[in-house]
PDB file of N, CA and C in Angstrom:
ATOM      1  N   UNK A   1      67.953  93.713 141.694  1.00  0.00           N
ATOM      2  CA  UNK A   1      68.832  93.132 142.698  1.00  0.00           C
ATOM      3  C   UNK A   1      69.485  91.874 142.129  1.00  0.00           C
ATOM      4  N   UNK A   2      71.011  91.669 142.464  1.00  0.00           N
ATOM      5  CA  UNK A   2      71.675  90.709 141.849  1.00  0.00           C
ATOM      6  C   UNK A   2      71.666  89.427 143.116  1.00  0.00           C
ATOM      7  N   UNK A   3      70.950  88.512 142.707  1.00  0.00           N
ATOM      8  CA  UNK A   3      70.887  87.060 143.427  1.00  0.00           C
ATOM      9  C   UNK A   3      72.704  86.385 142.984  1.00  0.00           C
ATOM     10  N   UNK A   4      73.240  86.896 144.079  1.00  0.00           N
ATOM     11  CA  UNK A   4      74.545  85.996 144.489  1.00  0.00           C
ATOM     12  C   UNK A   4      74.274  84.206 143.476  1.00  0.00           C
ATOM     13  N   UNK A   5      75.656  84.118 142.983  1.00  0.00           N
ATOM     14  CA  UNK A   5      75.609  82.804 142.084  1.00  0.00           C
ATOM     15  C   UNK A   5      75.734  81.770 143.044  1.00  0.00           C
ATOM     16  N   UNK A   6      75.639  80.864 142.728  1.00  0.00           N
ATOM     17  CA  UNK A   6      75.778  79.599 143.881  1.00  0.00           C
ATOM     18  C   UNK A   6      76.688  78.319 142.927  1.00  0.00           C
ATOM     19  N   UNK A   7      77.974  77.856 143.017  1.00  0.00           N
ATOM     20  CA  UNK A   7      77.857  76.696 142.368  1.00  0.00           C
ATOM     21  C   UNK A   7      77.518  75.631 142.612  1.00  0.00           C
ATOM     22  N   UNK A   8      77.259  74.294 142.189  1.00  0.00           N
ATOM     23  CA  UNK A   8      76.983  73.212 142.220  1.00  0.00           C
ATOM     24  C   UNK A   8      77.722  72.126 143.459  1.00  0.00           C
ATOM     25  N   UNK A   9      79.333  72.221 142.798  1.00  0.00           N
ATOM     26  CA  UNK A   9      80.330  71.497 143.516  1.00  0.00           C
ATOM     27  C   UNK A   9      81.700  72.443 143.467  1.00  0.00           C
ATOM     28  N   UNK A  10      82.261  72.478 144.602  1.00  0.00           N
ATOM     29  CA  UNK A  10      83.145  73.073 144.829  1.00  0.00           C
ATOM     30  C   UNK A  10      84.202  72.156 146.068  1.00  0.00           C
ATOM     31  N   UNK A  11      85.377  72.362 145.537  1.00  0.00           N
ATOM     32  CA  UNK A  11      86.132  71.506 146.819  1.00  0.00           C
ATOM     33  C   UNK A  11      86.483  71.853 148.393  1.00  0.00           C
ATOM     34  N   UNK A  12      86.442  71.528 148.841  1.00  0.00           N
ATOM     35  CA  UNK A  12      86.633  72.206 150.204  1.00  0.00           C
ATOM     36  C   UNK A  12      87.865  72.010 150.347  1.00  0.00           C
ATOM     37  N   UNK A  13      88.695  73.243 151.186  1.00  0.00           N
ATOM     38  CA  UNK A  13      90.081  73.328 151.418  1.00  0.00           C
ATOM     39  C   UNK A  13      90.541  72.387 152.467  1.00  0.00           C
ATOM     40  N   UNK A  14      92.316  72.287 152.091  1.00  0.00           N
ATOM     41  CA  UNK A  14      92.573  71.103 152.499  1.00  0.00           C
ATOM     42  C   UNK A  14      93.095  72.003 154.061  1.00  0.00           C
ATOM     43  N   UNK A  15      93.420  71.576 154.896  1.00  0.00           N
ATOM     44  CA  UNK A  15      93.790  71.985 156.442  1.00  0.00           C
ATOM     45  C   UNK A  15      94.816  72.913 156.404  1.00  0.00           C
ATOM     46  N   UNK A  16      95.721  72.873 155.663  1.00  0.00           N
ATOM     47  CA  UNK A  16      96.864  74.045 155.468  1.00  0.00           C
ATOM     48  C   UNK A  16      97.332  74.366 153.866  1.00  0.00           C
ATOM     49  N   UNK A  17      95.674  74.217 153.420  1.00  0.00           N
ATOM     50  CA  UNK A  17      96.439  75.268 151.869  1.00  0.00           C
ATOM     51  C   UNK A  17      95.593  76.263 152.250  1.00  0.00           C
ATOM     52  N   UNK A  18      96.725  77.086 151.106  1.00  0.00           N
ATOM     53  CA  UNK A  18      96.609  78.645 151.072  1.00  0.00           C
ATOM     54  C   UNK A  18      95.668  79.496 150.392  1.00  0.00           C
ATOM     55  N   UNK A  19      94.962  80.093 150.921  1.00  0.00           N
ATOM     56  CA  UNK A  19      93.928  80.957 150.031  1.00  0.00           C
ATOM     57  C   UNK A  19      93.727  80.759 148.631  1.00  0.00           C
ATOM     58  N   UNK A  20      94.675  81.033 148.399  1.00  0.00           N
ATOM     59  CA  UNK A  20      94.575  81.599 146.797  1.00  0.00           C
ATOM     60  C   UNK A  20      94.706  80.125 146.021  1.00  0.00           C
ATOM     61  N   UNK A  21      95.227  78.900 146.499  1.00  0.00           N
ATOM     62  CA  UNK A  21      95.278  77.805 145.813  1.00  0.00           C
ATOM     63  C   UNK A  21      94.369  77.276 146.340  1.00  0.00           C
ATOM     64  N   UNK A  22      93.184  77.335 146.986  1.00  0.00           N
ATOM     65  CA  UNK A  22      92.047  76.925 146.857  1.00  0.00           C
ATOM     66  C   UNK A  22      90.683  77.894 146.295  1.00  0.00           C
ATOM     67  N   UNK A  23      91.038  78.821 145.804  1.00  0.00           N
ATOM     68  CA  UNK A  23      90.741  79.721 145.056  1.00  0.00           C
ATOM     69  C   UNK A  23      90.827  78.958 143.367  1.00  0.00           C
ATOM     70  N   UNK A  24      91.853  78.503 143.373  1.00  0.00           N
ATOM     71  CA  UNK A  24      92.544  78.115 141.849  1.00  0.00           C
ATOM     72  C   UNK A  24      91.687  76.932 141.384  1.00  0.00           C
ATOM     73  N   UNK A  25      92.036  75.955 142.694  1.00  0.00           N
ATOM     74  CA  UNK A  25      91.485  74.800 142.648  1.00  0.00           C
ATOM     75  C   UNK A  25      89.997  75.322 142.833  1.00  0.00           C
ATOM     76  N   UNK A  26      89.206  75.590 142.774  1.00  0.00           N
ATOM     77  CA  UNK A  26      87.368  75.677 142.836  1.00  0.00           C
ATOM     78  C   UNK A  26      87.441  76.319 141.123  1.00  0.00           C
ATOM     79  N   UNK A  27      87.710  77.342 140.658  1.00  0.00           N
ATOM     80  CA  UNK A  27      87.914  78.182 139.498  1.00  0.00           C
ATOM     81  C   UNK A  27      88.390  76.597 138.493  1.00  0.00           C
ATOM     82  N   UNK A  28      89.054  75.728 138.706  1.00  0.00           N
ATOM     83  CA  UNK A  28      89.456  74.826 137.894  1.00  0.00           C
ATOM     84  C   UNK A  28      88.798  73.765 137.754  1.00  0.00           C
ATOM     85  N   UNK A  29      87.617  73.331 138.434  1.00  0.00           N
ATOM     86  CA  UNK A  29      86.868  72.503 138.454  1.00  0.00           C
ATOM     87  C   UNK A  29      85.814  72.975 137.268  1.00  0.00           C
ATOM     88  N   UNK A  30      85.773  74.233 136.878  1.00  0.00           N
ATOM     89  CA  UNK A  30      85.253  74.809 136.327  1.00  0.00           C
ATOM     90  C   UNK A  30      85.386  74.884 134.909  1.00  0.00           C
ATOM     91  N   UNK A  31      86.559  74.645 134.451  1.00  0.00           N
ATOM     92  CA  UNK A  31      87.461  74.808 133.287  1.00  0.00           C
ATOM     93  C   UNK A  31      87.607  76.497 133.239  1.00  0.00           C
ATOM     94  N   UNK A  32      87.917  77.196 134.382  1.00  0.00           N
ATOM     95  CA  UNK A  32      88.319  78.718 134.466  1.00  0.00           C
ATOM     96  C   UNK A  32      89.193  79.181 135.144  1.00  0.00           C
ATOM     97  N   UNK A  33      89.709  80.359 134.618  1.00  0.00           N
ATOM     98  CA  UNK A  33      90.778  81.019 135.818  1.00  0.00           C
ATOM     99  C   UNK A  33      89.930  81.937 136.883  1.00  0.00           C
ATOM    100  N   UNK A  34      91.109  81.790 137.530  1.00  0.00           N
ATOM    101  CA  UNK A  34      90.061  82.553 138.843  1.00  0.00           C
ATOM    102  C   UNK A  34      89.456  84.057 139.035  1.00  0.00           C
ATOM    103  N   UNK A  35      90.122  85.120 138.062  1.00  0.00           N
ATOM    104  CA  UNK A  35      88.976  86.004 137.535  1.00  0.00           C
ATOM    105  C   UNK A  35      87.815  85.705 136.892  1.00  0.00           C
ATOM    106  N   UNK A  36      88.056  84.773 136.015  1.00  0.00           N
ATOM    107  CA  UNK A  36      86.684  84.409 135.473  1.00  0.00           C
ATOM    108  C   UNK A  36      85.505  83.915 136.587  1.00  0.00           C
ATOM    109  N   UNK A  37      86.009  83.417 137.231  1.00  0.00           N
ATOM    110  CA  UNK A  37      85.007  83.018 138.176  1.00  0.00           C
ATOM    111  C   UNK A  37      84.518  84.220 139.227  1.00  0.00           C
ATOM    112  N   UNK A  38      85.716  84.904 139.689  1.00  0.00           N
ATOM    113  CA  UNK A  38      84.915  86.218 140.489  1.00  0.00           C
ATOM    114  C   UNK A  38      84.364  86.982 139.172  1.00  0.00           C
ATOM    115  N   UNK A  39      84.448  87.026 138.525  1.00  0.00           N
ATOM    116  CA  UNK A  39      83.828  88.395 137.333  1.00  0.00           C
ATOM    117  C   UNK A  39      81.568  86.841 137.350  1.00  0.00           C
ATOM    118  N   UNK A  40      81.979  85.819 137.325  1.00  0.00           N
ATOM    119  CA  UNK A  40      80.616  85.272 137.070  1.00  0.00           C
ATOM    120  C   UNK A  40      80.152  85.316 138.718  1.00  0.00           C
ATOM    121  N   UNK A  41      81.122  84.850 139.883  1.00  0.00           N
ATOM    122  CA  UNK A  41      80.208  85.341 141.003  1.00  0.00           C
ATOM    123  C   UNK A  41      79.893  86.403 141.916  1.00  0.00           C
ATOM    124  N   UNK A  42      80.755  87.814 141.189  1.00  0.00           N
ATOM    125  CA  UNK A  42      80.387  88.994 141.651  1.00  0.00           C
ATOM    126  C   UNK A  42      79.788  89.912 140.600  1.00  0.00           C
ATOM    127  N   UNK A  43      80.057  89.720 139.618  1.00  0.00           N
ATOM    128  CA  UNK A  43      79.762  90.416 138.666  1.00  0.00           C
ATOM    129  C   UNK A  43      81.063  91.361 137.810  1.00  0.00           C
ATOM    130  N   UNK A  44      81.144  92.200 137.342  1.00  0.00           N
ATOM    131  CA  UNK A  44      82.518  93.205 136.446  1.00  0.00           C
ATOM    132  C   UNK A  44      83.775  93.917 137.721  1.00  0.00           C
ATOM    133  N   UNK A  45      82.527  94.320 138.528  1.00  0.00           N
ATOM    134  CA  UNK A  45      83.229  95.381 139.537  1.00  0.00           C
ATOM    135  C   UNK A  45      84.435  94.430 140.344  1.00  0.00           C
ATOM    136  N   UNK A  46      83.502  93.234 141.029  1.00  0.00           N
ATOM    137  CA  UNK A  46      84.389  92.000 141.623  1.00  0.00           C
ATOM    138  C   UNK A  46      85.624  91.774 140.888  1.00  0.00           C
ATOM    139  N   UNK A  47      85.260  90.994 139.229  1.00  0.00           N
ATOM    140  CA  UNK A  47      86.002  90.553 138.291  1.00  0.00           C
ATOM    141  C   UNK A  47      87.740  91.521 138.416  1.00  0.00           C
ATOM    142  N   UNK A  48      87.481  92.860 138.802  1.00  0.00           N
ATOM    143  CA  UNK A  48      88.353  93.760 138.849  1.00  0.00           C
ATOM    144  C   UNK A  48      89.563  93.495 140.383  1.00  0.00           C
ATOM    145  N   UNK A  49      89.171  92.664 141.065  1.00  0.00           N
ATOM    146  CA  UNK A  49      89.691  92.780 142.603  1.00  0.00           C
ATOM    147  C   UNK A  49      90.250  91.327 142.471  1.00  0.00           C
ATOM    148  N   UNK A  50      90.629  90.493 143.064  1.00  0.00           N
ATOM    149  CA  UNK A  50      91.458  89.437 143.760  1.00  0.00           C
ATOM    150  C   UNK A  50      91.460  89.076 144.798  1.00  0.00           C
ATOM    151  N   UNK A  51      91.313  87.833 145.364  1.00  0.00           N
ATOM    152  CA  UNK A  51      91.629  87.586 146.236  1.00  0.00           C
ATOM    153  C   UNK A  51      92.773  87.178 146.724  1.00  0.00           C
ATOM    154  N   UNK A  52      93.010  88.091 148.035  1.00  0.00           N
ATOM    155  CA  UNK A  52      94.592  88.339 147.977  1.00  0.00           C
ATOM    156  C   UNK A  52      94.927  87.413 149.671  1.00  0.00           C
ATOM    157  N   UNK A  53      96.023  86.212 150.006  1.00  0.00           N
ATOM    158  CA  UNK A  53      96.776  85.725 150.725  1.00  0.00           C
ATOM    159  C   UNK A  53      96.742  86.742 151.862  1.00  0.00           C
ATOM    160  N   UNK A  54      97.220  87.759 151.402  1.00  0.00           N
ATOM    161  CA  UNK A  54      97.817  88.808 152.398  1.00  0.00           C
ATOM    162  C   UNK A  54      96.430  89.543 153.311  1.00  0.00           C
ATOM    163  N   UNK A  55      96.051  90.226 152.629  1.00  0.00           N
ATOM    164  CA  UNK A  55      94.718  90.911 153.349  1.00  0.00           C
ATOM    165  C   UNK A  55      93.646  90.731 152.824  1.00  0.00           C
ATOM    166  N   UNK A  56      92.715  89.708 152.883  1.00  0.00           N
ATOM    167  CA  UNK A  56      91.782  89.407 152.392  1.00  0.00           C
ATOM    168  C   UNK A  56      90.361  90.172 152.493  1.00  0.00           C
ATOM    169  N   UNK A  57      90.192  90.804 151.203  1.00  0.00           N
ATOM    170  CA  UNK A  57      88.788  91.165 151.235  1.00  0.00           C
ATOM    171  C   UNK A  57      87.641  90.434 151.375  1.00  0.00           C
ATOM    172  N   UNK A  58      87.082  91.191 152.840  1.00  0.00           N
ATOM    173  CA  UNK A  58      85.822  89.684 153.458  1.00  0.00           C
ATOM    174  C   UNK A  58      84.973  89.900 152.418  1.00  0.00           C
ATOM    175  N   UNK A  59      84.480  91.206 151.647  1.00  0.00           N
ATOM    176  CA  UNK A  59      83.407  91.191 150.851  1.00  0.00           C
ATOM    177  C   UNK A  59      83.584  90.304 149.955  1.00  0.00           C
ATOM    178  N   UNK A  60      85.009  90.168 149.247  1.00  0.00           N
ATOM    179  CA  UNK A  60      85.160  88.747 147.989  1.00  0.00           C
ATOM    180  C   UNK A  60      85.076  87.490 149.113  1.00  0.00           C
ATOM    181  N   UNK A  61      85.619  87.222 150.297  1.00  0.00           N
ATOM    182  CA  UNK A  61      85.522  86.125 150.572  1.00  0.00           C
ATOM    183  C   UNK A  61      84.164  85.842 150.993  1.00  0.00           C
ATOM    184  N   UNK A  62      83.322  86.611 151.177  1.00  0.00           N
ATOM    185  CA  UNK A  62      82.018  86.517 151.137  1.00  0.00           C
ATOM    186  C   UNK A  62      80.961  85.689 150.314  1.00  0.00           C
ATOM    187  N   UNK A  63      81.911  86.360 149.314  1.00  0.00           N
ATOM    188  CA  UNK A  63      80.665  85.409 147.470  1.00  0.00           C
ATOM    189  C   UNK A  63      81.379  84.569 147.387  1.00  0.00           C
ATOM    190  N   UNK A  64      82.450  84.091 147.421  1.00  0.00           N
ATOM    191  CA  UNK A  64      83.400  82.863 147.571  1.00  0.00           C
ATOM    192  C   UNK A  64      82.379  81.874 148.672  1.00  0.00           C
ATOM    193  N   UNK A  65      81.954  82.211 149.441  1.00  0.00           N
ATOM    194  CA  UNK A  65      82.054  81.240 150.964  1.00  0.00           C
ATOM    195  C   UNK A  65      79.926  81.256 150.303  1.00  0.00           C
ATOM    196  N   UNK A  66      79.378  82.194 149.856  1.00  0.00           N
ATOM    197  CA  UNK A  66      78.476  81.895 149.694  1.00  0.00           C
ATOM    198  C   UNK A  66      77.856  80.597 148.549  1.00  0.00           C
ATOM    199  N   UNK A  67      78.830  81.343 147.448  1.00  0.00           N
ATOM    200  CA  UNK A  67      78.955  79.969 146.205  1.00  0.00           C
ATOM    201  C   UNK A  67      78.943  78.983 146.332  1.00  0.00           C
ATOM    202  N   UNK A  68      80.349  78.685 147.545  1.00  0.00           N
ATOM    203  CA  UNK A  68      80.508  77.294 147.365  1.00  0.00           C
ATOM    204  C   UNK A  68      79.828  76.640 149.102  1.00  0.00           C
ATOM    205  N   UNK A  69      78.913  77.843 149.780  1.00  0.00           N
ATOM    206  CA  UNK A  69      78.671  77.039 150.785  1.00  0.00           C
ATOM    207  C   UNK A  69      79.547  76.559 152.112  1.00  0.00           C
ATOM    208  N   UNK A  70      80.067  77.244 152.426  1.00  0.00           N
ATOM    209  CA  UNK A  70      81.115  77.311 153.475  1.00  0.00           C
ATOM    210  C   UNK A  70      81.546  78.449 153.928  1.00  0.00           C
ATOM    211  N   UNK A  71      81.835  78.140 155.495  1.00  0.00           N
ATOM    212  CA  UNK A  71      82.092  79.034 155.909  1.00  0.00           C
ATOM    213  C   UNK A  71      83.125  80.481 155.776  1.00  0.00           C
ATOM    214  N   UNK A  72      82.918  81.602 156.012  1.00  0.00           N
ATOM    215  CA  UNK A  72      83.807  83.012 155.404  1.00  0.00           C
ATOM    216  C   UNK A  72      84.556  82.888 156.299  1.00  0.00           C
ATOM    217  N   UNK A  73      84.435  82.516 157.767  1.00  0.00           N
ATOM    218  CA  UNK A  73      85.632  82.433 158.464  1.00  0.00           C
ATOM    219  C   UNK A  73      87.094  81.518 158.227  1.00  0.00           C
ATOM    220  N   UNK A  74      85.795  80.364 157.551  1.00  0.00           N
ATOM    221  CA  UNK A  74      87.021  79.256 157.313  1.00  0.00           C
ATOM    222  C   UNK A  74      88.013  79.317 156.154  1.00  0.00           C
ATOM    223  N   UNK A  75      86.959  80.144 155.033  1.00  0.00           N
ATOM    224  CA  UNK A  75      88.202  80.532 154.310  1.00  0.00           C
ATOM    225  C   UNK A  75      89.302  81.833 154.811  1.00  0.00           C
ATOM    226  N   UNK A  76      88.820  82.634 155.453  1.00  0.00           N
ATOM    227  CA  UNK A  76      89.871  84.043 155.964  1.00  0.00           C
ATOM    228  C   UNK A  76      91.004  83.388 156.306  1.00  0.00           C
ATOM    229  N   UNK A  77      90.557  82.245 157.460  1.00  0.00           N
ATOM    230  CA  UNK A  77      91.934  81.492 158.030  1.00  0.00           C
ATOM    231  C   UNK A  77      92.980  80.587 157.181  1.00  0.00           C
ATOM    232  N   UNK A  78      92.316  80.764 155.722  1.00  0.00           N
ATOM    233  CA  UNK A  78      93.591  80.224 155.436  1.00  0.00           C
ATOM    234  C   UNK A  78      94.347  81.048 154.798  1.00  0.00           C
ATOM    235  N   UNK A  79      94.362  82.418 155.008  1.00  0.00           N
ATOM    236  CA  UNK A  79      94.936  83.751 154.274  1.00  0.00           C
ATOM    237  C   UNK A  79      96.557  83.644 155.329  1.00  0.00           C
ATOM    238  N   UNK A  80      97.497  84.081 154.364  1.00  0.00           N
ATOM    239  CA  UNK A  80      98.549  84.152 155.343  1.00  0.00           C
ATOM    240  C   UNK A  80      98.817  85.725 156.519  1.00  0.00           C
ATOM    241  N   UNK A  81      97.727  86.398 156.317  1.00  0.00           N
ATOM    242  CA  UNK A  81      97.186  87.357 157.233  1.00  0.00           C
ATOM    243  C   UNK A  81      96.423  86.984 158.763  1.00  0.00           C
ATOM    244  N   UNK A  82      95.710  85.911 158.168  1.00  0.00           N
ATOM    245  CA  UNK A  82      95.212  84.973 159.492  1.00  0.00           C
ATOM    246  C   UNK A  82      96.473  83.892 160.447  1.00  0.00           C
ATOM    247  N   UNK A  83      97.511  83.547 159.465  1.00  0.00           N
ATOM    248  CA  UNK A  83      98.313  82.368 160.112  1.00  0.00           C
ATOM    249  C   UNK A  83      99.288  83.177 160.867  1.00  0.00           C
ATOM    250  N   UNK A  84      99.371  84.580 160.128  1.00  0.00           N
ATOM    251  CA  UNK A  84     100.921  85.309 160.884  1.00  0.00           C
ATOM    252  C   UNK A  84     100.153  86.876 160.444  1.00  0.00           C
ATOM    253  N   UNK A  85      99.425  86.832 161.950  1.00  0.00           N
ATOM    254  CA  UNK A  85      98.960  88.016 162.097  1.00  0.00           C
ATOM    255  C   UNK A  85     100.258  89.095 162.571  1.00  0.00           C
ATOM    256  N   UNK A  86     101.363  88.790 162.740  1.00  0.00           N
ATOM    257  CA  UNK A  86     102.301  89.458 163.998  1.00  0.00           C
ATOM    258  C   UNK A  86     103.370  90.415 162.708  1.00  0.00           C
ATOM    259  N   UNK A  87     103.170  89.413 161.738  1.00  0.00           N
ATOM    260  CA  UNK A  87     104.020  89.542 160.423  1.00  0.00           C
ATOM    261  C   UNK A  87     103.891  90.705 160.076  1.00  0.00           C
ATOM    262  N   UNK A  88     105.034  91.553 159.271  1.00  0.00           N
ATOM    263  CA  UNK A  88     104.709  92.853 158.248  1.00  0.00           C
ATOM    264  C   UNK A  88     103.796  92.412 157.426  1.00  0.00           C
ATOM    265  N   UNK A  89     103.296  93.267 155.985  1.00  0.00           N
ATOM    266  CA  UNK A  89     102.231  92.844 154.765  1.00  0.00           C
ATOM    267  C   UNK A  89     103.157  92.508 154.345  1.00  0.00           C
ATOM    268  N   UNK A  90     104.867  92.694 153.757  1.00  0.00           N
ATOM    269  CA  UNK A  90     105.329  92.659 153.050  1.00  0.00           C
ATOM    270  C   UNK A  90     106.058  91.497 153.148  1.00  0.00           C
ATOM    271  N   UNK A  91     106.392  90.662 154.494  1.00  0.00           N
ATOM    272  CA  UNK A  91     107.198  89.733 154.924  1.00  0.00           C
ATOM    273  C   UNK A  91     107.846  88.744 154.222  1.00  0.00           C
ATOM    274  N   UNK A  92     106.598  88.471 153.698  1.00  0.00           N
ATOM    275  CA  UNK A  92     106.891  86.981 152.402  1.00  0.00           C
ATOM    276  C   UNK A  92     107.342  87.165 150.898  1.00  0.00           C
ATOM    277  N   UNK A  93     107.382  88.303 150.792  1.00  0.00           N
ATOM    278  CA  UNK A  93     107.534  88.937 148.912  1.00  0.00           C
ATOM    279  C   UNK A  93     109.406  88.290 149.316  1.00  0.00           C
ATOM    280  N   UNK A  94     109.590  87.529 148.272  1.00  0.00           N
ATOM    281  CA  UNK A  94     110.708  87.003 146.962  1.00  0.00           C
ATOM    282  C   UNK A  94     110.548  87.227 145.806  1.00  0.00           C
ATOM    283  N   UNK A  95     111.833  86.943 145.433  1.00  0.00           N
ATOM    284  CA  UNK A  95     112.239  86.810 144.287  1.00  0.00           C
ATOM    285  C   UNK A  95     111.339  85.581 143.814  1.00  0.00           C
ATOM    286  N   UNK A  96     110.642  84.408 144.147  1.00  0.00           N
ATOM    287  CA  UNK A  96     110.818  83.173 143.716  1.00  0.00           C
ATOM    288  C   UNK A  96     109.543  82.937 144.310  1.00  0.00           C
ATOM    289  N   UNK A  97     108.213  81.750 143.914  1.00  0.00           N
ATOM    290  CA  UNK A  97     107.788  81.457 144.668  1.00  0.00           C
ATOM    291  C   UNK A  97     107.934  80.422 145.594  1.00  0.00           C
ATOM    292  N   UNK A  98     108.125  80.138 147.166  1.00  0.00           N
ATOM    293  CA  UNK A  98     108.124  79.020 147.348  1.00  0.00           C
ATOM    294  C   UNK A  98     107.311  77.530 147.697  1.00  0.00           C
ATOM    295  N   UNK A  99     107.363  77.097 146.761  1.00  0.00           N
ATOM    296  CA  UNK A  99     106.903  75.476 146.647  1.00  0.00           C
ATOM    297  C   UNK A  99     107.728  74.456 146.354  1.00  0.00           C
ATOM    298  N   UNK A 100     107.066  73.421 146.920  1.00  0.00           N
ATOM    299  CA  UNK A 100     108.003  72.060 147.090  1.00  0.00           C
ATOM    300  C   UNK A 100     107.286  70.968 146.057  1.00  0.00           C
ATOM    301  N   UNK A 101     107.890  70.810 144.860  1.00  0.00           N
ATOM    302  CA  UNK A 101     107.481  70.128 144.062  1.00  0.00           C
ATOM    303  C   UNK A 101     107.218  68.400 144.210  1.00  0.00           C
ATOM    304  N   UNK A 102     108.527  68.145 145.364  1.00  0.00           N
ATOM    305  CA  UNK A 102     108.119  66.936 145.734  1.00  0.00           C
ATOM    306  C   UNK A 102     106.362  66.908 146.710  1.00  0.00           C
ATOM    307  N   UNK A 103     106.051  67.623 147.080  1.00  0.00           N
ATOM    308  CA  UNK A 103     104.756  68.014 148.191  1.00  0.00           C
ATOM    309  C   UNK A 103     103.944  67.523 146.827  1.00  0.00           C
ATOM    310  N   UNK A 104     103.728  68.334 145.506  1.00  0.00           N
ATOM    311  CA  UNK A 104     102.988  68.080 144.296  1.00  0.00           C
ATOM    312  C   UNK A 104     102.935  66.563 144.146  1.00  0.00           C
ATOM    313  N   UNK A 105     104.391  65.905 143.874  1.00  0.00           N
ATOM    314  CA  UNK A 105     104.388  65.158 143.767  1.00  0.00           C
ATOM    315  C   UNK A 105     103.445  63.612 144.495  1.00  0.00           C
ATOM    316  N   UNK A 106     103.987  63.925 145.687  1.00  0.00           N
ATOM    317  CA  UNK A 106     103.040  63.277 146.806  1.00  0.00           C
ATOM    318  C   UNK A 106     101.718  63.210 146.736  1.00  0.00           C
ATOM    319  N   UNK A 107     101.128  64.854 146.126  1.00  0.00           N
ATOM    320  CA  UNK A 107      99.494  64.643 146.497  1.00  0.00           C
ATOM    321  C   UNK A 107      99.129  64.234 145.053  1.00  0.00           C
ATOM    322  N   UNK A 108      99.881  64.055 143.758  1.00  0.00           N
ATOM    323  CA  UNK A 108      99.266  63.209 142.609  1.00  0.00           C
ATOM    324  C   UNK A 108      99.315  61.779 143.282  1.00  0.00           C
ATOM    325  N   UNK A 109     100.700  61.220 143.619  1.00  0.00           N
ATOM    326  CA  UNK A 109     100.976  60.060 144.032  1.00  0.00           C
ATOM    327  C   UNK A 109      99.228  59.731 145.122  1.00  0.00           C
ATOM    328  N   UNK A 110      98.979  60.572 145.937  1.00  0.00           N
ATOM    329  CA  UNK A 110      97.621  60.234 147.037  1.00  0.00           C
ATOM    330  C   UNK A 110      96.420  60.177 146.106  1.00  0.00           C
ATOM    331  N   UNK A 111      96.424  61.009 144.715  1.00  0.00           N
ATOM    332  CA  UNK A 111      95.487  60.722 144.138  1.00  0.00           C
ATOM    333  C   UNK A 111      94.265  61.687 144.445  1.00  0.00           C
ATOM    334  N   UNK A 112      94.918  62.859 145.181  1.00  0.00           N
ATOM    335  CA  UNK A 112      94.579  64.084 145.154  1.00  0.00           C
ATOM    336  C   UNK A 112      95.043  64.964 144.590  1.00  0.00           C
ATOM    337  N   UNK A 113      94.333  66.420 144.393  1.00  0.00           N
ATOM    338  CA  UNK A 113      94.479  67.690 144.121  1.00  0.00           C
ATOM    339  C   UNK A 113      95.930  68.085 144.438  1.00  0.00           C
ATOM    340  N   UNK A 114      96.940  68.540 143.948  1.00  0.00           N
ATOM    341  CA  UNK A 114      97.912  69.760 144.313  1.00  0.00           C
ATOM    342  C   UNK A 114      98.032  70.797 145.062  1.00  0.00           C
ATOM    343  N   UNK A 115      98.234  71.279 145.738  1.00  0.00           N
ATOM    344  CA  UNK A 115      98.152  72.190 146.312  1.00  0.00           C
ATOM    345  C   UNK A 115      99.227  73.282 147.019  1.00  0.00           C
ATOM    346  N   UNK A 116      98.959  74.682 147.203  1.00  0.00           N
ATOM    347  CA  UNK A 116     100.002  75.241 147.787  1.00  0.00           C
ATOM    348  C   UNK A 116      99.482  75.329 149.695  1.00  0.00           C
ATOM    349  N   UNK A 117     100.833  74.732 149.743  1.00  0.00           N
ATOM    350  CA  UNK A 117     100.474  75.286 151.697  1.00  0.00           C
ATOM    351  C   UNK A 117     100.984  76.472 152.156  1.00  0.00           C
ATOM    352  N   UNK A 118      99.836  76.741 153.264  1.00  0.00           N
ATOM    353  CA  UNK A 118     100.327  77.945 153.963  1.00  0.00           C
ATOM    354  C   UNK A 118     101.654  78.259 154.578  1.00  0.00           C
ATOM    355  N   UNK A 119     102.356  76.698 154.986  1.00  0.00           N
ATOM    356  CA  UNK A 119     103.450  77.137 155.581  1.00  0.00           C
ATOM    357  C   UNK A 119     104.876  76.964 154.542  1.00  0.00           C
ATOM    358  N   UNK A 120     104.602  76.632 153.507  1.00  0.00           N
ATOM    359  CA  UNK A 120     106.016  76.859 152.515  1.00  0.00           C
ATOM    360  C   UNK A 120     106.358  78.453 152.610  1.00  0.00           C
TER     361      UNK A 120
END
């Protein structure tokens, strides 16, 4: 039987970032990308899947929320599946991603983390 990994320190998400950039940000505290980190806290099969904005697999957000100790609900809600349940899957696909570099700017200037928000 595989005993689920646990890390040490992990950041907790900020009130309106987005899944996957607090995904990035925990994986980077690490000096890793964020497969690397599901492939060490699920194992190969995990390593193969993503955690995805759109429809989030509770089983990955599961070892996510167990690792770092927080709640699975609290991360689901920051999936853009949770914010705009009403939405198509496809709603948000561009050409481009959108982020506001001045927003970056601001949270070096605060002397925090970067981050992407849910509502760009």
């Amino acid at each position: 039987m595989m005993v689920p990994a646990r890390l040490p320190v992990a950041p907790r998400p900020f009130r309106d970032e987005l899944l996957s950039s607090w995904v990035a940000r925990v994986a980077a505290r690490y000096g890793a990308e964020p497969l690397e980190l599901m492939v060490y806290l699920g194992g190969r099969d995990a390593g193969a899947r993503q955690v995805d904005d759109v429809a989030p697999d509770m089983g990955l957000l599961m070892l996510w929320a167990k690792a770092c100790r927080i709640d699975p609900e609290r991360l689901r809600r920051r999936s853009l599946a949770a914010r705009y349940p009403v939405q198509p899957r496809d709603w948000f696909l561009t050409e481009t991603v959108p982020v506001c570099l001045a927003c970056f700017d601001a949270d070096v200037a605060a002397g925090r983390d970067a981050y992407l928000r849910v509502n760009w």
